[in-house]
C-alpha atoms as a PDB file:
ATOM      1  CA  UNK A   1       0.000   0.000   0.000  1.00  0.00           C
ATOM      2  CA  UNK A   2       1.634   3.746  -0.878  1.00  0.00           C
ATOM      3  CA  UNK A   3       1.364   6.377   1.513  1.00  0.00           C
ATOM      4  CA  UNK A   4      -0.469   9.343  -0.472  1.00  0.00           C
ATOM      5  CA  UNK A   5       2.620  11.927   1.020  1.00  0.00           C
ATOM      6  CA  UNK A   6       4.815   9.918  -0.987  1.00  0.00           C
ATOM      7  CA  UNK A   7       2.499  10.226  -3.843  1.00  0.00           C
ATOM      8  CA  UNK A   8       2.684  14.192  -3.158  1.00  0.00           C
ATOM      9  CA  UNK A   9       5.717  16.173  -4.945  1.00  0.00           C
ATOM     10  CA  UNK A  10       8.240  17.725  -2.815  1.00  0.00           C
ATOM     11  CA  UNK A  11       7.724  21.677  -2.805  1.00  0.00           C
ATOM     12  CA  UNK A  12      10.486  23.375  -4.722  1.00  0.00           C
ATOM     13  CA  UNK A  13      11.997  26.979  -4.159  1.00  0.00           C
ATOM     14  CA  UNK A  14      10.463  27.856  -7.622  1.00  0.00           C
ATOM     15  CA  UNK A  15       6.762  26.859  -6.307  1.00  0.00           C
ATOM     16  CA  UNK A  16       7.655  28.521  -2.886  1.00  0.00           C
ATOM     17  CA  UNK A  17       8.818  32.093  -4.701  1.00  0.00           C
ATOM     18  CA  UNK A  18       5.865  31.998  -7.429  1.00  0.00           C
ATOM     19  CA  UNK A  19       3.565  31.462  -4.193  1.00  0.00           C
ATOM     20  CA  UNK A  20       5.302  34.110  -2.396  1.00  0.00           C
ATOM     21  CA  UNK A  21       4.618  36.568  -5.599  1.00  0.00           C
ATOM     22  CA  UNK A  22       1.187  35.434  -6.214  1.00  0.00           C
ATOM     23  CA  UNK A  23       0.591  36.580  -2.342  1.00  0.00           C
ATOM     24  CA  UNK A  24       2.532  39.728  -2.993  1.00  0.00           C
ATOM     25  CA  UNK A  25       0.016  40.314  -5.945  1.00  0.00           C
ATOM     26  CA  UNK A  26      -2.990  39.636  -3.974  1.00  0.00           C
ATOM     27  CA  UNK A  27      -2.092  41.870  -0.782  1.00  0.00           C
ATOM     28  CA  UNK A  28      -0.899  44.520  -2.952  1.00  0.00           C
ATOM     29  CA  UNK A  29      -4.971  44.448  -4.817  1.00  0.00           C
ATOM     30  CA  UNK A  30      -6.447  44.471  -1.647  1.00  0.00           C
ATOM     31  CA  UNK A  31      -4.343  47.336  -0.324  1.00  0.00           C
ATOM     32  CA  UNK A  32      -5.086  49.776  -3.568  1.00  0.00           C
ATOM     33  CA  UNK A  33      -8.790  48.695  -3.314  1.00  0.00           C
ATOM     34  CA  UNK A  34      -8.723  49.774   0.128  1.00  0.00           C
ATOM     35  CA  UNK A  35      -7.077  52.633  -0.688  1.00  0.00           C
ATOM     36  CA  UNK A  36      -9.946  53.710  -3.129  1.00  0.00           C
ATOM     37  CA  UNK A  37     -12.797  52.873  -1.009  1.00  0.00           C
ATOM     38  CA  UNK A  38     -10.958  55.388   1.465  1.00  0.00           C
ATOM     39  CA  UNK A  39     -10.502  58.170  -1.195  1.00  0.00           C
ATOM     40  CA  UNK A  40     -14.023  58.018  -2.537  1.00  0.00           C
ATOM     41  CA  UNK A  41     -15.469  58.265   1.105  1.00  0.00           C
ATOM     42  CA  UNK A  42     -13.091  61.363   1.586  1.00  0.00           C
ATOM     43  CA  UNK A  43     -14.301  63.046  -1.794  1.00  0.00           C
ATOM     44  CA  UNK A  44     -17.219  60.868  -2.857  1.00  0.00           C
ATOM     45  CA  UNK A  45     -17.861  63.374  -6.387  1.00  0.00           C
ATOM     46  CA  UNK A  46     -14.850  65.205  -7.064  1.00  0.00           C
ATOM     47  CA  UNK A  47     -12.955  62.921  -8.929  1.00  0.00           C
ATOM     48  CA  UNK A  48     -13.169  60.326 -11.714  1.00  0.00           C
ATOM     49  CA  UNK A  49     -11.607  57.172 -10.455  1.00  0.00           C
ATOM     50  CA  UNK A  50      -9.025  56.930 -13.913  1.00  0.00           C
ATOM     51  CA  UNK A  51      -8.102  60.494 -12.132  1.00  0.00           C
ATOM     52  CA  UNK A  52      -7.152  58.863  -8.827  1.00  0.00           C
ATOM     53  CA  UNK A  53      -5.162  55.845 -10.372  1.00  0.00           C
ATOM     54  CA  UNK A  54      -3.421  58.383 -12.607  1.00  0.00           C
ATOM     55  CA  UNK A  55      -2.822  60.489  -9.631  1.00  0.00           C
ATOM     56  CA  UNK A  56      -1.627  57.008  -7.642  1.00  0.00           C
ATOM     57  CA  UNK A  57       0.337  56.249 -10.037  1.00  0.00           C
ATOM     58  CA  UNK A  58       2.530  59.469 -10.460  1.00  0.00           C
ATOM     59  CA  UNK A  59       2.929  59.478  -6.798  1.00  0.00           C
ATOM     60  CA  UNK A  60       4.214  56.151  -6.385  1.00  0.00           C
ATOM     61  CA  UNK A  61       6.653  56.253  -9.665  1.00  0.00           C
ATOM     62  CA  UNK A  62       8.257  59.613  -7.909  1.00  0.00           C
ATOM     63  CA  UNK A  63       8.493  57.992  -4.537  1.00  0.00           C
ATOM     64  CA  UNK A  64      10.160  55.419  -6.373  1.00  0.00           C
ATOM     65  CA  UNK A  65      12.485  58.265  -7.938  1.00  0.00           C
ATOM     66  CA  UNK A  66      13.331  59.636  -4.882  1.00  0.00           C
ATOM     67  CA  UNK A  67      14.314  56.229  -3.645  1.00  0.00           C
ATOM     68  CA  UNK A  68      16.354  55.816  -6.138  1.00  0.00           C
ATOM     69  CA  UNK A  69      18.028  58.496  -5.400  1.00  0.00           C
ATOM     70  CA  UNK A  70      18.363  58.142  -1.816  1.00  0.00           C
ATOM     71  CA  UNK A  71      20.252  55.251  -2.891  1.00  0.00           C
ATOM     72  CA  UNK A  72      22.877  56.768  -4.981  1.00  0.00           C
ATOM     73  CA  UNK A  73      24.204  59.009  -2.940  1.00  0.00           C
END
């Protein structure tokens, strides 16, 4: 008779990172939906959602930037 966790593969460091970044993926989602349901509370009418992600998006590519930055020197 065969055990079934010798039937079961081993877990390699390729499954274990591609879970990691799948986990990454989802927290990062739920964080920018969160992040909009907070925003459209705090200005329910004044702006499109495309003008929030575009405004998300330029903040978080110069924080980025200025990381860079940081560093270099």
């Amino acid at each position: 008779m065969v055990c079934a966790a010798a039937l079961v593969a081993p877990e390699t460091e390729t499954d274990a990172a591609k879970r990691a970044k799948i986990r990454r993926a989802i927290l990062w989602y739920a964080k920018k939906t969160k992040m909009l349901e907070i925003l459209e509370e705090a200005f329910p009418a004044s702006l499109k959602m495309g003008d929030l992600l575009r405004y998300e998006l330029y903040k978080f590519t110069l924080e980025v930037e200025l990381l860079q930055l940081f560093k270099l020197t």
